[in-house]
PDB file of N, CA and C in Angstrom:
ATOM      1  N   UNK A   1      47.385 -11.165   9.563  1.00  0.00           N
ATOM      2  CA  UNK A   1      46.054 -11.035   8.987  1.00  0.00           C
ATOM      3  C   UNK A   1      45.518  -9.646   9.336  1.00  0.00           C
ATOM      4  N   UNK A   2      44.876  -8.700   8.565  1.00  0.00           N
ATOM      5  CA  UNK A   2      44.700  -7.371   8.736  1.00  0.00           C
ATOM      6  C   UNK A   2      42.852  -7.507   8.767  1.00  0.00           C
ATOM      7  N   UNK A   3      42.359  -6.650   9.505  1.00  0.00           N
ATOM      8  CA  UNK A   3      41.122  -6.407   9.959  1.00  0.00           C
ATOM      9  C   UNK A   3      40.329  -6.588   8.798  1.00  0.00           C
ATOM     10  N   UNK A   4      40.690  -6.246   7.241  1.00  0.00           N
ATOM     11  CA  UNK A   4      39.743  -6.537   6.289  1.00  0.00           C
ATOM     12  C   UNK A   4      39.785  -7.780   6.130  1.00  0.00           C
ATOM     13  N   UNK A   5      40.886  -8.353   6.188  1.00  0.00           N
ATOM     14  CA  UNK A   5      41.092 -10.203   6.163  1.00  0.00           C
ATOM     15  C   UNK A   5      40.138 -10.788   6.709  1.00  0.00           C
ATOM     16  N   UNK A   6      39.689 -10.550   7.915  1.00  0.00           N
ATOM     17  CA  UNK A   6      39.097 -11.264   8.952  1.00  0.00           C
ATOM     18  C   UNK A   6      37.894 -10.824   8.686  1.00  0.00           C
ATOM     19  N   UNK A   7      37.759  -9.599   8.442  1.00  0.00           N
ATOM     20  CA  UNK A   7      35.800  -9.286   8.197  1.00  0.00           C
ATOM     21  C   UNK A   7      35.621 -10.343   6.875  1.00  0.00           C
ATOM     22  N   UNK A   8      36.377  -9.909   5.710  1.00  0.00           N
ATOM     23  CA  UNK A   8      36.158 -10.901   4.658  1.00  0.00           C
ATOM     24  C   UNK A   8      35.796 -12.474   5.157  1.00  0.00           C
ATOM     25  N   UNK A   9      36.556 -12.617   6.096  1.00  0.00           N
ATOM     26  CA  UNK A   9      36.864 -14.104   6.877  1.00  0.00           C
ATOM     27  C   UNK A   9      35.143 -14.527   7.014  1.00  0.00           C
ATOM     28  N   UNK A  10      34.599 -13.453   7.992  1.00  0.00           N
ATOM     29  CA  UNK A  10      33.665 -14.047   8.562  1.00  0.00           C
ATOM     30  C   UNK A  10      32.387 -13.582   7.892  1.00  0.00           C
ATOM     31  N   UNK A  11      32.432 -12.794   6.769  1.00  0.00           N
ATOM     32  CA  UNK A  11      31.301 -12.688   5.937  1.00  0.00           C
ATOM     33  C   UNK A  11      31.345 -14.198   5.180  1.00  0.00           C
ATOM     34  N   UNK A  12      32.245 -14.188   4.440  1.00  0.00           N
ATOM     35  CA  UNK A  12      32.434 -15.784   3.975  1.00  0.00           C
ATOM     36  C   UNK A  12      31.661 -17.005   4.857  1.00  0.00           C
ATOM     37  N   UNK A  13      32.097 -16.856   5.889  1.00  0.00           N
ATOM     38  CA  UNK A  13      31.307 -18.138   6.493  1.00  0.00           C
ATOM     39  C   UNK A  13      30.017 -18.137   6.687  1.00  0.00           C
ATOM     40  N   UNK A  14      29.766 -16.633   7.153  1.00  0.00           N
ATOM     41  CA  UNK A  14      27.944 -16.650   7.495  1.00  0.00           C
ATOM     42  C   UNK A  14      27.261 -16.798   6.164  1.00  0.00           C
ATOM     43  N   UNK A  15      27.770 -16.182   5.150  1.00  0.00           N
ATOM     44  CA  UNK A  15      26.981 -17.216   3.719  1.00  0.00           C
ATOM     45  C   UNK A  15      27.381 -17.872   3.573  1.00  0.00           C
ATOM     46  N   UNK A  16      28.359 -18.869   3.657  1.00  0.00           N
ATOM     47  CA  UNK A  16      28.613 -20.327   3.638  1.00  0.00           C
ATOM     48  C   UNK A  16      27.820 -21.378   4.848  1.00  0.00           C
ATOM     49  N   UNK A  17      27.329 -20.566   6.165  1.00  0.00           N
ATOM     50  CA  UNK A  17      26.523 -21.073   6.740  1.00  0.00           C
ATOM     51  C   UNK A  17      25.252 -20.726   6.183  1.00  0.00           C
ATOM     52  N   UNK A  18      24.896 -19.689   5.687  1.00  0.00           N
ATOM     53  CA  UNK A  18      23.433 -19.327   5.431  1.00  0.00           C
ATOM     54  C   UNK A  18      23.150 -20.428   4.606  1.00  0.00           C
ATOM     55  N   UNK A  19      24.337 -20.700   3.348  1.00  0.00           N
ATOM     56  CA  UNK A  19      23.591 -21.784   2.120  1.00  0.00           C
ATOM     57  C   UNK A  19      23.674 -22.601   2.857  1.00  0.00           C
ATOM     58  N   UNK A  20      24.106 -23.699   3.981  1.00  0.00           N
ATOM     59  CA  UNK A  20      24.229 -24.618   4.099  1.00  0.00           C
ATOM     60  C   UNK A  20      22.325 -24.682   5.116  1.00  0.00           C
ATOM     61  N   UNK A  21      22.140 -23.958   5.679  1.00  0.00           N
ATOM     62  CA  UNK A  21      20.842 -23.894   5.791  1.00  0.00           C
ATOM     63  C   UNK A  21      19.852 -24.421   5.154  1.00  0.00           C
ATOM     64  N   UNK A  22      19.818 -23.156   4.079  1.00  0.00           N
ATOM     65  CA  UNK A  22      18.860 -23.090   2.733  1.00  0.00           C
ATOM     66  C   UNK A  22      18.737 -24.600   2.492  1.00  0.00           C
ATOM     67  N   UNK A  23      20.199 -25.219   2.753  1.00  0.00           N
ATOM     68  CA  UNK A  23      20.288 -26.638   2.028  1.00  0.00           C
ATOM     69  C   UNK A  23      19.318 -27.901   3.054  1.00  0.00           C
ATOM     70  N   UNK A  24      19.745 -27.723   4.033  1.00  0.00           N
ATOM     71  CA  UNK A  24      19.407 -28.739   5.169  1.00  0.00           C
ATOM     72  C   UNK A  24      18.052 -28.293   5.526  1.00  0.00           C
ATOM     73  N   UNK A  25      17.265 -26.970   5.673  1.00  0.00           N
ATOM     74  CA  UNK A  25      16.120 -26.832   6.584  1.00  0.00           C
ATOM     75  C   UNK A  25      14.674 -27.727   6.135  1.00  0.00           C
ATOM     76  N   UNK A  26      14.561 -28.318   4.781  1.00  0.00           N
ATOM     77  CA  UNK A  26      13.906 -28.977   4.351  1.00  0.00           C
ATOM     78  C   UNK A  26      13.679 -30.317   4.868  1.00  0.00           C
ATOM     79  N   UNK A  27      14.806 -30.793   5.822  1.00  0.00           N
ATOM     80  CA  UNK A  27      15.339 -31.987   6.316  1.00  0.00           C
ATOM     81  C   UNK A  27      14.683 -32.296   7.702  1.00  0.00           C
ATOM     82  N   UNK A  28      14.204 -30.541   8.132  1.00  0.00           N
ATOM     83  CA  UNK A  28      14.034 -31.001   9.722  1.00  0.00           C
ATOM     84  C   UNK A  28      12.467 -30.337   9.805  1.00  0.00           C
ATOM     85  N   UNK A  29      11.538 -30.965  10.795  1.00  0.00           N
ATOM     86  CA  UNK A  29      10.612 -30.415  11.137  1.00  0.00           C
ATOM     87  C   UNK A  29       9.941 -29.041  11.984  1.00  0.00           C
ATOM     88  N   UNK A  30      11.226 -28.898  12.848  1.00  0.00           N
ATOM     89  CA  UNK A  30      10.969 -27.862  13.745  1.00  0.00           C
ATOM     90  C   UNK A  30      12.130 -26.717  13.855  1.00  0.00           C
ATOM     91  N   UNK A  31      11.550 -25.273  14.553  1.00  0.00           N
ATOM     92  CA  UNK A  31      12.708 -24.353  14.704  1.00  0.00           C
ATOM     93  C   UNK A  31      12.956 -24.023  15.755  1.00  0.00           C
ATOM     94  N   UNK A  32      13.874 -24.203  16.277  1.00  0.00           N
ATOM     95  CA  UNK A  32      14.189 -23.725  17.752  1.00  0.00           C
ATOM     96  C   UNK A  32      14.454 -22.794  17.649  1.00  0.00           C
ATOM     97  N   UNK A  33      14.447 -21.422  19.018  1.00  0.00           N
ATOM     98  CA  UNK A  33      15.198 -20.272  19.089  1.00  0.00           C
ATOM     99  C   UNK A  33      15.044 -20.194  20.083  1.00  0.00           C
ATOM    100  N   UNK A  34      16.589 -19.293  20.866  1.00  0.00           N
ATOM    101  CA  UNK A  34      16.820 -19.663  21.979  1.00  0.00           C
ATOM    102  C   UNK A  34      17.608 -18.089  22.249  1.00  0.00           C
ATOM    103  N   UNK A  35      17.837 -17.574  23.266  1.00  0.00           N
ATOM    104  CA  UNK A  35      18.514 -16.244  23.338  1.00  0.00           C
ATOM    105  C   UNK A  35      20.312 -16.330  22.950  1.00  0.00           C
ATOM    106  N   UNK A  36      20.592 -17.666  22.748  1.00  0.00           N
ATOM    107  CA  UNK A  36      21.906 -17.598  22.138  1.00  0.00           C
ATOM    108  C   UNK A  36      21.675 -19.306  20.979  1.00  0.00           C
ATOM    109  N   UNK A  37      21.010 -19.582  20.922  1.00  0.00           N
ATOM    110  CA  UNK A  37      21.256 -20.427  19.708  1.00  0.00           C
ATOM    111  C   UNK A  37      19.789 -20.626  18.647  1.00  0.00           C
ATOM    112  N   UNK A  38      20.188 -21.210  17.418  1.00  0.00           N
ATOM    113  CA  UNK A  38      18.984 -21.010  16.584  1.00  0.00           C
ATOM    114  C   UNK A  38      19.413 -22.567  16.390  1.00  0.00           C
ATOM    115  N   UNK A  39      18.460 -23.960  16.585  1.00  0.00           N
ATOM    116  CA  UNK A  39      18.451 -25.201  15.893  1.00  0.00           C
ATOM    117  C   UNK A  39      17.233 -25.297  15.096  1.00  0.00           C
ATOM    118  N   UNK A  40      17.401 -26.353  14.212  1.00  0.00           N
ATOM    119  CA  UNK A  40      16.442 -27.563  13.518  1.00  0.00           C
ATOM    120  C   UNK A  40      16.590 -28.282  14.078  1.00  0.00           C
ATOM    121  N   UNK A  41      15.420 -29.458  14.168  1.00  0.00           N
ATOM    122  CA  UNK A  41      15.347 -30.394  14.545  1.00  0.00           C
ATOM    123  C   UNK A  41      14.109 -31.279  13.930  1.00  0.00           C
ATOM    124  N   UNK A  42      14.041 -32.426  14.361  1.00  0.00           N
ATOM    125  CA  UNK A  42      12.972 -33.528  13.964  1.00  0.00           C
ATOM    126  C   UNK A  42      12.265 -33.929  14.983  1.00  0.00           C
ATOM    127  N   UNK A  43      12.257 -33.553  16.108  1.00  0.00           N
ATOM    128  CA  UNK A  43      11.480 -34.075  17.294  1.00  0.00           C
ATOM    129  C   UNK A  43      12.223 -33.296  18.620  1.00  0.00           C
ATOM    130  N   UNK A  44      11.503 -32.619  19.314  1.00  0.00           N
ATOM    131  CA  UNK A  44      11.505 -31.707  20.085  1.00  0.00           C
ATOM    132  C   UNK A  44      10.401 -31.922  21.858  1.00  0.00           C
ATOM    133  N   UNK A  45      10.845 -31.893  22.997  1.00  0.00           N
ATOM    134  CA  UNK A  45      10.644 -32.316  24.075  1.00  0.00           C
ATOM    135  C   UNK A  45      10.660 -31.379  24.594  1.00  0.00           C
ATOM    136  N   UNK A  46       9.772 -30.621  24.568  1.00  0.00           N
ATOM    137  CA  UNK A  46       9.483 -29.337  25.898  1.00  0.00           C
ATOM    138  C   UNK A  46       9.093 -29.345  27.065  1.00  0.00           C
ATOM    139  N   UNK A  47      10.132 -29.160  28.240  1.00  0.00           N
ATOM    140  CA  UNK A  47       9.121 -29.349  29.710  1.00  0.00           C
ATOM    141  C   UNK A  47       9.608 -27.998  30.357  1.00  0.00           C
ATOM    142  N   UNK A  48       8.826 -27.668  30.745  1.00  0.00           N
ATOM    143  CA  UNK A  48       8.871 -26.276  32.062  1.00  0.00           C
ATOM    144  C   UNK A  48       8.697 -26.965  33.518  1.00  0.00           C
ATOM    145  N   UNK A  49       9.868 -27.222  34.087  1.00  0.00           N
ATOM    146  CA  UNK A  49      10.378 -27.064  35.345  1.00  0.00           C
ATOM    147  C   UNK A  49      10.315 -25.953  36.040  1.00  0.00           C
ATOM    148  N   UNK A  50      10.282 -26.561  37.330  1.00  0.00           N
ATOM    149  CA  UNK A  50      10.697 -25.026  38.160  1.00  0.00           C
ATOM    150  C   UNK A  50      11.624 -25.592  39.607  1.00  0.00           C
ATOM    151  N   UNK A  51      12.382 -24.926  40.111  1.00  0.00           N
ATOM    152  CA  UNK A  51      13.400 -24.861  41.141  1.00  0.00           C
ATOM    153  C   UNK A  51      12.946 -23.778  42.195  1.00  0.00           C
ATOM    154  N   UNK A  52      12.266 -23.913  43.152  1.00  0.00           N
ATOM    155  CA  UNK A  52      11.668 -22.703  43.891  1.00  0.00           C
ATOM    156  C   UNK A  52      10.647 -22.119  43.585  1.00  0.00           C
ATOM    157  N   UNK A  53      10.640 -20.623  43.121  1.00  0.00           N
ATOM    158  CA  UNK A  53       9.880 -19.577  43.172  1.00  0.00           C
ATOM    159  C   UNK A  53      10.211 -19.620  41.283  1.00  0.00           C
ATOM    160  N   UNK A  54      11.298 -20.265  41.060  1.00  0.00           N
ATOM    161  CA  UNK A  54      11.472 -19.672  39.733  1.00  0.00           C
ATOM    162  C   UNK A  54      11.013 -21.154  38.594  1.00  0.00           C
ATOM    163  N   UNK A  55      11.020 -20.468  37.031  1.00  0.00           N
ATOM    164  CA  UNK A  55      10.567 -21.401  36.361  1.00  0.00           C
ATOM    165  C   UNK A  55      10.942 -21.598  35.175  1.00  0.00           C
ATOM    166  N   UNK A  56      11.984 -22.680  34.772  1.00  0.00           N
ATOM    167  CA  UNK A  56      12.797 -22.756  33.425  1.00  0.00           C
ATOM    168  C   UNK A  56      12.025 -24.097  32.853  1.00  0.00           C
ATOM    169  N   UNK A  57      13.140 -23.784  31.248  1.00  0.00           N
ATOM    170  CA  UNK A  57      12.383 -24.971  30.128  1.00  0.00           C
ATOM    171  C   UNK A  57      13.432 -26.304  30.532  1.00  0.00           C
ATOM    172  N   UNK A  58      13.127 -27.110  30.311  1.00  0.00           N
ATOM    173  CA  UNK A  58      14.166 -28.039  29.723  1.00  0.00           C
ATOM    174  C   UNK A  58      13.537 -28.824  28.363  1.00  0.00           C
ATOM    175  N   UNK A  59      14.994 -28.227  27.604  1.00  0.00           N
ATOM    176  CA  UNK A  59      14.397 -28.372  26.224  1.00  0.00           C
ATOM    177  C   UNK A  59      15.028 -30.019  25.265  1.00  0.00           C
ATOM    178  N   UNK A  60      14.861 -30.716  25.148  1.00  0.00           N
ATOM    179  CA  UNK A  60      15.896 -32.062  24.378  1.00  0.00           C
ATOM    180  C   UNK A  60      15.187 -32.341  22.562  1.00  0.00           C
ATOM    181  N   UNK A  61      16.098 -31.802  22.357  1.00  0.00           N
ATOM    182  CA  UNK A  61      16.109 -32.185  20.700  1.00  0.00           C
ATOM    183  C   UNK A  61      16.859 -33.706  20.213  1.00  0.00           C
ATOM    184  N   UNK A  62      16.018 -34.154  19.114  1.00  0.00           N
ATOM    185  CA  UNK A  62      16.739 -35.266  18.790  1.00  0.00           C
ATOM    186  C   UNK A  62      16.886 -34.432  17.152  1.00  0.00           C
ATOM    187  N   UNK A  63      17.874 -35.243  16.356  1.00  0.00           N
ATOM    188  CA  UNK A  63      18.609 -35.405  14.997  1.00  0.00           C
ATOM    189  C   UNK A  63      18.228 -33.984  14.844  1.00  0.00           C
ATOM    190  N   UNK A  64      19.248 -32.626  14.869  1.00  0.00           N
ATOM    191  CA  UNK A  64      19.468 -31.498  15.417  1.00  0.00           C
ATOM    192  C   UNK A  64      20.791 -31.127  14.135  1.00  0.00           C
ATOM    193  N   UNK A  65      20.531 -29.650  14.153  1.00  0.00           N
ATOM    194  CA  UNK A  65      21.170 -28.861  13.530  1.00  0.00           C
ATOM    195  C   UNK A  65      21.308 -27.091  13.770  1.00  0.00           C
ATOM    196  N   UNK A  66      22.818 -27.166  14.548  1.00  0.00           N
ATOM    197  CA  UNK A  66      22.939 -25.945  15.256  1.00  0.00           C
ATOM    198  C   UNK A  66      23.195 -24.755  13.811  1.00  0.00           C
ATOM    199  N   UNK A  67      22.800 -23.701  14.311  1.00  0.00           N
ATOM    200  CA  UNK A  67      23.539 -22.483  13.385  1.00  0.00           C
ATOM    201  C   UNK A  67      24.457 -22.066  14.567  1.00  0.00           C
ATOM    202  N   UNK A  68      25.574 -21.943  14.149  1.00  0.00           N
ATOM    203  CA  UNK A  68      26.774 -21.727  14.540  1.00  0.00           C
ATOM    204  C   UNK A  68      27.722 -21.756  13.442  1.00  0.00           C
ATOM    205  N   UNK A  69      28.574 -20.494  13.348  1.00  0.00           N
ATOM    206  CA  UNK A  69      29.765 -20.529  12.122  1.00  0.00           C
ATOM    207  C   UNK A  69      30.886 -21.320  12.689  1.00  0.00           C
ATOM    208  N   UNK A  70      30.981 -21.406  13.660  1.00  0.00           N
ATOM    209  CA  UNK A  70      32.373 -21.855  14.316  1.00  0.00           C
ATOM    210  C   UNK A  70      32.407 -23.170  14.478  1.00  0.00           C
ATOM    211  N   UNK A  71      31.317 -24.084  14.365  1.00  0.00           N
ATOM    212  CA  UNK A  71      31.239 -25.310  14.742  1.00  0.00           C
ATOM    213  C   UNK A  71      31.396 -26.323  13.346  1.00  0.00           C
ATOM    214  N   UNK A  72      32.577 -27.294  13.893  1.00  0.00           N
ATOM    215  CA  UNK A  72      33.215 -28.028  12.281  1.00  0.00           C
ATOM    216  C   UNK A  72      31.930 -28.526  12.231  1.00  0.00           C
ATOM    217  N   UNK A  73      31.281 -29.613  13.034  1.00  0.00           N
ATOM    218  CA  UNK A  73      30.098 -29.977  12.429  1.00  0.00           C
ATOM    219  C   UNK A  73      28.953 -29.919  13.542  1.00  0.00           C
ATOM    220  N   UNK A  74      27.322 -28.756  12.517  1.00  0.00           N
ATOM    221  CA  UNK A  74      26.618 -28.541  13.146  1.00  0.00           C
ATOM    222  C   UNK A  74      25.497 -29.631  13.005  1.00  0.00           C
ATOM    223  N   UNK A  75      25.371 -30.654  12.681  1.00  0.00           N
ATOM    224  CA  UNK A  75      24.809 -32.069  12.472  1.00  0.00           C
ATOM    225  C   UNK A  75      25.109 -32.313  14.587  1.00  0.00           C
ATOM    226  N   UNK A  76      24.137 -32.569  15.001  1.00  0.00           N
ATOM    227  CA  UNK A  76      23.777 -33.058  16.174  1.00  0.00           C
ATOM    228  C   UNK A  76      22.724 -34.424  16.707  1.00  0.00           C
ATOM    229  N   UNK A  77      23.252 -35.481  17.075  1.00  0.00           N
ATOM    230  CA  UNK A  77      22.336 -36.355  17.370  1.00  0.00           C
ATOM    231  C   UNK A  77      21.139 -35.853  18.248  1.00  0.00           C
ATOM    232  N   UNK A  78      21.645 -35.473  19.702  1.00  0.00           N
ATOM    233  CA  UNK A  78      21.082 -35.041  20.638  1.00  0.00           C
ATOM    234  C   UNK A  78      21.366 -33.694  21.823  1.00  0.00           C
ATOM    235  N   UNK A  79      20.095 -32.811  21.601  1.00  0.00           N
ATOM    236  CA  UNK A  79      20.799 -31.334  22.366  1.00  0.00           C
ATOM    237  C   UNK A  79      19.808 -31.340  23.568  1.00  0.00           C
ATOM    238  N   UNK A  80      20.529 -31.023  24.366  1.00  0.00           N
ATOM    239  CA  UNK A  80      20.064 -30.476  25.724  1.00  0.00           C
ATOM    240  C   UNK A  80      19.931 -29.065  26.286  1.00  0.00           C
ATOM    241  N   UNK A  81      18.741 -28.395  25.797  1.00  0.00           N
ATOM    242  CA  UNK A  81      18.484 -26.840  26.541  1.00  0.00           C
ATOM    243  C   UNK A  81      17.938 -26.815  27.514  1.00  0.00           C
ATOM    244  N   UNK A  82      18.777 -26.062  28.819  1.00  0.00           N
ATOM    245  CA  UNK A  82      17.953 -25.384  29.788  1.00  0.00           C
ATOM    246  C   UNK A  82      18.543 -24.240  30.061  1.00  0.00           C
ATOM    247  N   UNK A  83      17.202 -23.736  30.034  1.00  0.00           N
ATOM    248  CA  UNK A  83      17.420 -22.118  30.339  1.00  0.00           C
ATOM    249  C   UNK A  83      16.112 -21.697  30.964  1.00  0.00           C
ATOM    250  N   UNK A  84      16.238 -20.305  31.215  1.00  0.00           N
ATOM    251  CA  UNK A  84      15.431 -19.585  32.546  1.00  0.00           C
ATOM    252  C   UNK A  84      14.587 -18.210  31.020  1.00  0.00           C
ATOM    253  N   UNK A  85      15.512 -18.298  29.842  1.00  0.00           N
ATOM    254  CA  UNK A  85      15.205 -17.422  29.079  1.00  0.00           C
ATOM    255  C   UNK A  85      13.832 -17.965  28.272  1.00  0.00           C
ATOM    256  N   UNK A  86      12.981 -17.438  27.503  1.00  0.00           N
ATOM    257  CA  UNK A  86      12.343 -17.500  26.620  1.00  0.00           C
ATOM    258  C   UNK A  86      12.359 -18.324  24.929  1.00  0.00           C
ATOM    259  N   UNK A  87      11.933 -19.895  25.326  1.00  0.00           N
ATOM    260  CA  UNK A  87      12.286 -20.594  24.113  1.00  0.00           C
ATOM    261  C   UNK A  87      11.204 -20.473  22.755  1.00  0.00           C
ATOM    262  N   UNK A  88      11.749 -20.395  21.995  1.00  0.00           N
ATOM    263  CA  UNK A  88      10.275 -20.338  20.470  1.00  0.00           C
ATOM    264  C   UNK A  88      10.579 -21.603  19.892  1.00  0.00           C
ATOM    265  N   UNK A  89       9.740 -22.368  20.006  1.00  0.00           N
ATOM    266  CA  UNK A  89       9.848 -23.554  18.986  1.00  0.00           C
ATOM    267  C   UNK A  89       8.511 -23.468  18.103  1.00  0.00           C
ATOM    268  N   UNK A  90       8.554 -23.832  16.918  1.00  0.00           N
ATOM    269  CA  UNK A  90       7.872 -23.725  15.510  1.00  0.00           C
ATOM    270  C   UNK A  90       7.445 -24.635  14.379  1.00  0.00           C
ATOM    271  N   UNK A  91       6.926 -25.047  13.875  1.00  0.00           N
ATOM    272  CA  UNK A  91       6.907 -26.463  13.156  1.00  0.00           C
ATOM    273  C   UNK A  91       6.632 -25.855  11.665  1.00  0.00           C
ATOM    274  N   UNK A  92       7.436 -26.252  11.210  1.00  0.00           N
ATOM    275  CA  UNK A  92       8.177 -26.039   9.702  1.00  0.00           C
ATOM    276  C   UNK A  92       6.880 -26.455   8.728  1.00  0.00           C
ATOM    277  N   UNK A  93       6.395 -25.173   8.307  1.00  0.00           N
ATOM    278  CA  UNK A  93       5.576 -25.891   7.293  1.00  0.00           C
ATOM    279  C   UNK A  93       6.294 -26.342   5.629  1.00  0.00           C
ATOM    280  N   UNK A  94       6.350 -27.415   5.405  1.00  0.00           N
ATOM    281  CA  UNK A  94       7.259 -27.655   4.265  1.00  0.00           C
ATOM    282  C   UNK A  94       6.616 -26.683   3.057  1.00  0.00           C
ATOM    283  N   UNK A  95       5.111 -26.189   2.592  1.00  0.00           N
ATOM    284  CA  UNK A  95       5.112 -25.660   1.769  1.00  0.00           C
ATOM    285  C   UNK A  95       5.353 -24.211   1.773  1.00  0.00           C
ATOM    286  N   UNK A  96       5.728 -23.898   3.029  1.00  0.00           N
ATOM    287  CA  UNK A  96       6.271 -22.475   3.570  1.00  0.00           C
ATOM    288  C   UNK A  96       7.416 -21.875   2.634  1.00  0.00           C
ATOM    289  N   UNK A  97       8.641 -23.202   3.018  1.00  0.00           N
ATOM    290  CA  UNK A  97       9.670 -22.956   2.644  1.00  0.00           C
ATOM    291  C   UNK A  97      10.194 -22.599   1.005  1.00  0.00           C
ATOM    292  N   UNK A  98      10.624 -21.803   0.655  1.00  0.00           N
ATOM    293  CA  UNK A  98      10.890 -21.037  -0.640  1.00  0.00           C
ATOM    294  C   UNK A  98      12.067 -20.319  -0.499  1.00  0.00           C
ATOM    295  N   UNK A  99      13.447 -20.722  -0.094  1.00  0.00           N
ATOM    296  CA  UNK A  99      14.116 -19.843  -0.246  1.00  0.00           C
ATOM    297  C   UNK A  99      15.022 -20.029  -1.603  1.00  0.00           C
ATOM    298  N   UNK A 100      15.549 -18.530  -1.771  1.00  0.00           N
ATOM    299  CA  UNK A 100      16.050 -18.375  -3.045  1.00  0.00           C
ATOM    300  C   UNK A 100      17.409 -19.008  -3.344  1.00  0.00           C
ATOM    301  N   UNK A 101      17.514 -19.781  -4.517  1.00  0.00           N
ATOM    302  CA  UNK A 101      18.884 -20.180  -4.429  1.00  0.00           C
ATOM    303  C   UNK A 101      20.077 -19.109  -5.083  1.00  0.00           C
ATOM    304  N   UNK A 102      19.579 -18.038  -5.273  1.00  0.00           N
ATOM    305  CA  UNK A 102      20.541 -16.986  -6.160  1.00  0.00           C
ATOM    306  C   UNK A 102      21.393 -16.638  -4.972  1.00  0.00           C
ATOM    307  N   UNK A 103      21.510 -16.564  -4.009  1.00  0.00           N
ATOM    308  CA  UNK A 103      22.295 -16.554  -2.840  1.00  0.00           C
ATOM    309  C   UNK A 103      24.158 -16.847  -2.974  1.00  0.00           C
TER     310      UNK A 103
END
């Protein structure tokens, strides 16, 4: 497989993940973002813990949808975030959403 193979490779998937987005984000209420992952979800559990001096989230999503190209299936019952990083969660306004299907 030669280096254009593989770029081709993985442009392919990130618009094959992008539409599959476009397709599903209507489905879920909320947006997670996370310093290494982006979910949907339908119900979202935010708590800020702390261990010492220091102070993380613990984050639990129910009926969840990772963006990830690599993952056979990003359909998730239940996710578990903790991290020390900076979480954004967001609530999907349904008449927000407009994305283009010419994609």
């Amino acid at each position: 497989m030669s280096a254009e193979d593989l770029d081709n490779y993985e442009t392919d998937a990130e618009l094959a993940l992008y539409k599959e987005y476009r397709d599903v984000i209507k489905l879920f209420t909320y947006v997670v973002e996370t310093e290494r992952r982006f979910y949907l979800a339908n119900k979202v559990d935010f708590n800020v813990r702390s261990a010492g001096q220091d102070v993380y989230f613990d984050v639990r999503l129910t009926d969840a949808w990772v963006w990830d190209v690599y993952r056979s299936s990003r359909f998730v019952k239940n996710v578990r975030i903790v991290t020390f990083k900076d979480v954004n969660v967001e609530e999907v306004q349904k008449t927000d959403i407009d994305i283009p299907d010419s994609m």
